[in-house]
C-alpha atoms as a PDB file:
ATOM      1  CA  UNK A   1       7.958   8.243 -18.722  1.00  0.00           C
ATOM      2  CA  UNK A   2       5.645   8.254 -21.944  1.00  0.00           C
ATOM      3  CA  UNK A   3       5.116   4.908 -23.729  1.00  0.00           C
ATOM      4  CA  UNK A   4       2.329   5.373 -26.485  1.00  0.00           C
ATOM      5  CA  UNK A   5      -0.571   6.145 -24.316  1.00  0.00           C
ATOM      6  CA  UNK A   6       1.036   4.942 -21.053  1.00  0.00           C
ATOM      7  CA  UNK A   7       2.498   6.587 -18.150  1.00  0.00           C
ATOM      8  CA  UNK A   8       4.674   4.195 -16.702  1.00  0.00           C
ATOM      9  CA  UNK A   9       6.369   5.144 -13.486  1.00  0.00           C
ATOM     10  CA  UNK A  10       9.349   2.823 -12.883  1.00  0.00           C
ATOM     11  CA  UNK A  11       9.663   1.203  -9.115  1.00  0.00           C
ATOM     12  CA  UNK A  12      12.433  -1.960  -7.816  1.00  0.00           C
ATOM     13  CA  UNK A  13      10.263  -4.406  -8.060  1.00  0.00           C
ATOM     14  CA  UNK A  14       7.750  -3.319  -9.909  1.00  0.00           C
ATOM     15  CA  UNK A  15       6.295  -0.754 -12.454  1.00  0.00           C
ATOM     16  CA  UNK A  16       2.955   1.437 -12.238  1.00  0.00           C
ATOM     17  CA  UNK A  17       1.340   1.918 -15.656  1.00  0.00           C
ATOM     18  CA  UNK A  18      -1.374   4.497 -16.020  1.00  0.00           C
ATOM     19  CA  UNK A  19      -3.558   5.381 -19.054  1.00  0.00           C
ATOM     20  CA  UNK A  20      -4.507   9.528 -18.966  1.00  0.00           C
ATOM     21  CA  UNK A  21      -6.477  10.669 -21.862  1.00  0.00           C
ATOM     22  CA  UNK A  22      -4.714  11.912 -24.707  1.00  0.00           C
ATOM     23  CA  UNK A  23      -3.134  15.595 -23.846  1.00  0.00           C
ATOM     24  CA  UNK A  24      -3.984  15.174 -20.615  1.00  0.00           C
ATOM     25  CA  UNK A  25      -1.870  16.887 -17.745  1.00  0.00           C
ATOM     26  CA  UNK A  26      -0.776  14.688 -15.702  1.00  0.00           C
ATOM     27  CA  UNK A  27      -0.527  16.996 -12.433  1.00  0.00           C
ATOM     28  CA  UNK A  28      -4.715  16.942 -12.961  1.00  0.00           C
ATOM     29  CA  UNK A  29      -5.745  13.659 -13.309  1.00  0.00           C
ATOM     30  CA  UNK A  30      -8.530  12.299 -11.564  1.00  0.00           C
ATOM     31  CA  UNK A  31     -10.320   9.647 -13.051  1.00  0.00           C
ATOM     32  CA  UNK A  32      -7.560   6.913 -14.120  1.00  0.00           C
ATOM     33  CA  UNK A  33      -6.725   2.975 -15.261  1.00  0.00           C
ATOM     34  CA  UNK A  34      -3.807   1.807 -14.064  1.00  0.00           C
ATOM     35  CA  UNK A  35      -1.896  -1.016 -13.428  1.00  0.00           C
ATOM     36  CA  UNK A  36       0.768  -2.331 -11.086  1.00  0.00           C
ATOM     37  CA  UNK A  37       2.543  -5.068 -12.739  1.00  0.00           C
ATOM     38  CA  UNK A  38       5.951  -6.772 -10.899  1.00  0.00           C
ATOM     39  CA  UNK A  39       8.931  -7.907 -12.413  1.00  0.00           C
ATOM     40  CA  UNK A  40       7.881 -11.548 -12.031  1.00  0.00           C
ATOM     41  CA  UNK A  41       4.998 -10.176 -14.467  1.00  0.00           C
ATOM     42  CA  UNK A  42       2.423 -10.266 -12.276  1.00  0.00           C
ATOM     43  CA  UNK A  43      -0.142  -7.746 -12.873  1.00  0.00           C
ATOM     44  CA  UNK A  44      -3.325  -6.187 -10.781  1.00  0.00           C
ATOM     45  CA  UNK A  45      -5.248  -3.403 -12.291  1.00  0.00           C
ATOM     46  CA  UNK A  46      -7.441  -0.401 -11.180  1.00  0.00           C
ATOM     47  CA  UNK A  47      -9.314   2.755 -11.927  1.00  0.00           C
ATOM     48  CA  UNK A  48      -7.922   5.564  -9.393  1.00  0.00           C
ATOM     49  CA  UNK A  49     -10.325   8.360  -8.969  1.00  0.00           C
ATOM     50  CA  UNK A  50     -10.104  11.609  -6.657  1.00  0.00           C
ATOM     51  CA  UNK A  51     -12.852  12.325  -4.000  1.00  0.00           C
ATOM     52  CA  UNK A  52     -14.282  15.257  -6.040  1.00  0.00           C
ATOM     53  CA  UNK A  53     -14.181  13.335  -9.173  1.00  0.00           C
ATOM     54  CA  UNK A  54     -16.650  10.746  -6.725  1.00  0.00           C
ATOM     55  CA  UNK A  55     -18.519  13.541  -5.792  1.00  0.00           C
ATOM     56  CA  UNK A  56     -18.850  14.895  -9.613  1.00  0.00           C
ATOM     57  CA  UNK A  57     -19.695  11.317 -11.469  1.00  0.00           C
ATOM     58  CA  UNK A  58     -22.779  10.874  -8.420  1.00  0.00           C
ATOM     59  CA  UNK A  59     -23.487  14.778  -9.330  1.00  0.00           C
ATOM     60  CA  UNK A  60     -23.887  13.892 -12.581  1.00  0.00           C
ATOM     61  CA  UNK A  61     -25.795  10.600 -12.609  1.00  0.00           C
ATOM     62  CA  UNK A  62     -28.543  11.994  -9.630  1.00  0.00           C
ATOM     63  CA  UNK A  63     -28.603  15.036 -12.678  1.00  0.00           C
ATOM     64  CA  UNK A  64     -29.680  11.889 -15.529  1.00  0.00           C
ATOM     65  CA  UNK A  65     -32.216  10.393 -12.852  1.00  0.00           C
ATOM     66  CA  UNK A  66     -29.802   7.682 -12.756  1.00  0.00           C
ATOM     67  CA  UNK A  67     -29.947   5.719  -9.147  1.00  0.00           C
ATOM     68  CA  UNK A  68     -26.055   5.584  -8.738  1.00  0.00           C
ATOM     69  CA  UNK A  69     -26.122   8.906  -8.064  1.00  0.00           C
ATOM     70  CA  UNK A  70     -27.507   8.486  -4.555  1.00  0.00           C
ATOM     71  CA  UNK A  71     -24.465   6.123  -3.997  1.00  0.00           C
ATOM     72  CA  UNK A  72     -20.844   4.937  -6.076  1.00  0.00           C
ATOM     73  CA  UNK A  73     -19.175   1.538  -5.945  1.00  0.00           C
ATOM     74  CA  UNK A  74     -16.402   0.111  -8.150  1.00  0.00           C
ATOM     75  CA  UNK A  75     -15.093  -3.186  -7.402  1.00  0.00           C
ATOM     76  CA  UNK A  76     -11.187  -2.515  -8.416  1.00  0.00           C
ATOM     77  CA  UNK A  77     -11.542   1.414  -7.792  1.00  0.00           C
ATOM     78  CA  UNK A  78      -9.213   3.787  -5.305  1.00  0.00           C
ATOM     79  CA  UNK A  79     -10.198   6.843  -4.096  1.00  0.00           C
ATOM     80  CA  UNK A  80      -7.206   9.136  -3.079  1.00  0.00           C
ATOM     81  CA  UNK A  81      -7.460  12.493  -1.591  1.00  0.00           C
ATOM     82  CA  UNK A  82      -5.440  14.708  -3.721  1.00  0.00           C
ATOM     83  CA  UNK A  83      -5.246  14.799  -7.848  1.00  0.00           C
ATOM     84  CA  UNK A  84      -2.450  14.311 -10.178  1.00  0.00           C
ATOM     85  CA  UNK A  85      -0.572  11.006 -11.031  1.00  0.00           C
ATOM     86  CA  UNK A  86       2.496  11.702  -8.383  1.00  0.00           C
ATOM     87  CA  UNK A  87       0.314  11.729  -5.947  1.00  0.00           C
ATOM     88  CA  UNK A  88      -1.435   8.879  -6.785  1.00  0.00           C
ATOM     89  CA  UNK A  89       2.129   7.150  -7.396  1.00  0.00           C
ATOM     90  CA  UNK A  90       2.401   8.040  -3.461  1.00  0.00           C
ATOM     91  CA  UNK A  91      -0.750   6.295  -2.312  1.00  0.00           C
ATOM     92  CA  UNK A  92       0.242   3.106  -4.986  1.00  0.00           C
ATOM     93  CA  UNK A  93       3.956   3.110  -3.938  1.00  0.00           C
ATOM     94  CA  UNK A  94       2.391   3.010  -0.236  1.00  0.00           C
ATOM     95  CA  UNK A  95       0.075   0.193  -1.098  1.00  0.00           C
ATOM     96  CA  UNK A  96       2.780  -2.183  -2.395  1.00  0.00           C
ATOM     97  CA  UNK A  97       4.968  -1.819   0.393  1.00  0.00           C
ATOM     98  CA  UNK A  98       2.290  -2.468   2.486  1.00  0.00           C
ATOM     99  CA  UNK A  99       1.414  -5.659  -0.187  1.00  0.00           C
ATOM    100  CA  UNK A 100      -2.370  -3.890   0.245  1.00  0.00           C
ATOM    101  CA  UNK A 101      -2.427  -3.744  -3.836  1.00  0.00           C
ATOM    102  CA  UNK A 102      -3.206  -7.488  -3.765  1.00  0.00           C
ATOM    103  CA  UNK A 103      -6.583  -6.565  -1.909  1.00  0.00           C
ATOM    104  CA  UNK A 104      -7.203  -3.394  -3.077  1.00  0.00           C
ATOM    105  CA  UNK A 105      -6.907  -4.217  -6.884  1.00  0.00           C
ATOM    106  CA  UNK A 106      -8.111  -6.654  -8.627  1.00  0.00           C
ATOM    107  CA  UNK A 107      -5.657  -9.343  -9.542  1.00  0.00           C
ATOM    108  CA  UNK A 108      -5.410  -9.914 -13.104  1.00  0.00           C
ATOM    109  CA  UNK A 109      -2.791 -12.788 -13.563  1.00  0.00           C
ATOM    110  CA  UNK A 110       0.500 -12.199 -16.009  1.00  0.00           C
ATOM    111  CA  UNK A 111       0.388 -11.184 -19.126  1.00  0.00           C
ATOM    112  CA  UNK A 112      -0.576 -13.741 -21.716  1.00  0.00           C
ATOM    113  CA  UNK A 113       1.656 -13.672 -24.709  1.00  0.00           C
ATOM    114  CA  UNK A 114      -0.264 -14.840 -27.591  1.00  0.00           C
END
């Protein structure tokens, strides 16, 4: 469901937040914060991308001269096969279960309420 400029995809236990660009469609994402926060508020965030949005970022930095695009890291990134935010809710939902998220995001502590 829409919440301002969040996805949020409801889970028991736990909630999966993701920020598309404005007007995107959601069935074509591929390049994507997100979040994965627990009831006990808990949160670990992320930046999903697809393979060919890997392949098109390296594309364009090799283009620019840039030496990143001769190889890609990102330290709290995924890389999923297919676009679109359900299927990226597949690979997350997948993660969890498997408690993976805590080592394949980056852990970023509850939410501080100021």
């Amino acid at each position: 469901m829409w919440d301002g400029p969040f996805y949020r995809v409801r889970r028991d236990g736990y909630e999966i937040c993701f920020v598309p660009g404005a007007g995107e469609d959601l069935d074509k994402v591929c390049n994507v914060d997100m979040w994965v926060i627990r009831d006990d508020g808990d949160r670990w965030s992320g930046t999903v991308f697809t393979l060919d949005e890997v392949h098109r970022i390296m594309d364009r930095q090799r283009q620019a001269g840039d030496p990143e695009g001769d190889y890609w890291w990102c330290w709290d990134g995924l890389i999923v096969r297919d676009a679109g935010v359900q299927s990226m809710v597949k690979v997350i939902d997948g993660l969890v279960a498997a408690g993976e998220h805590e080592t394949v995001l980056r852990h970023i502590g509850p939410e501080e309420i100021a």
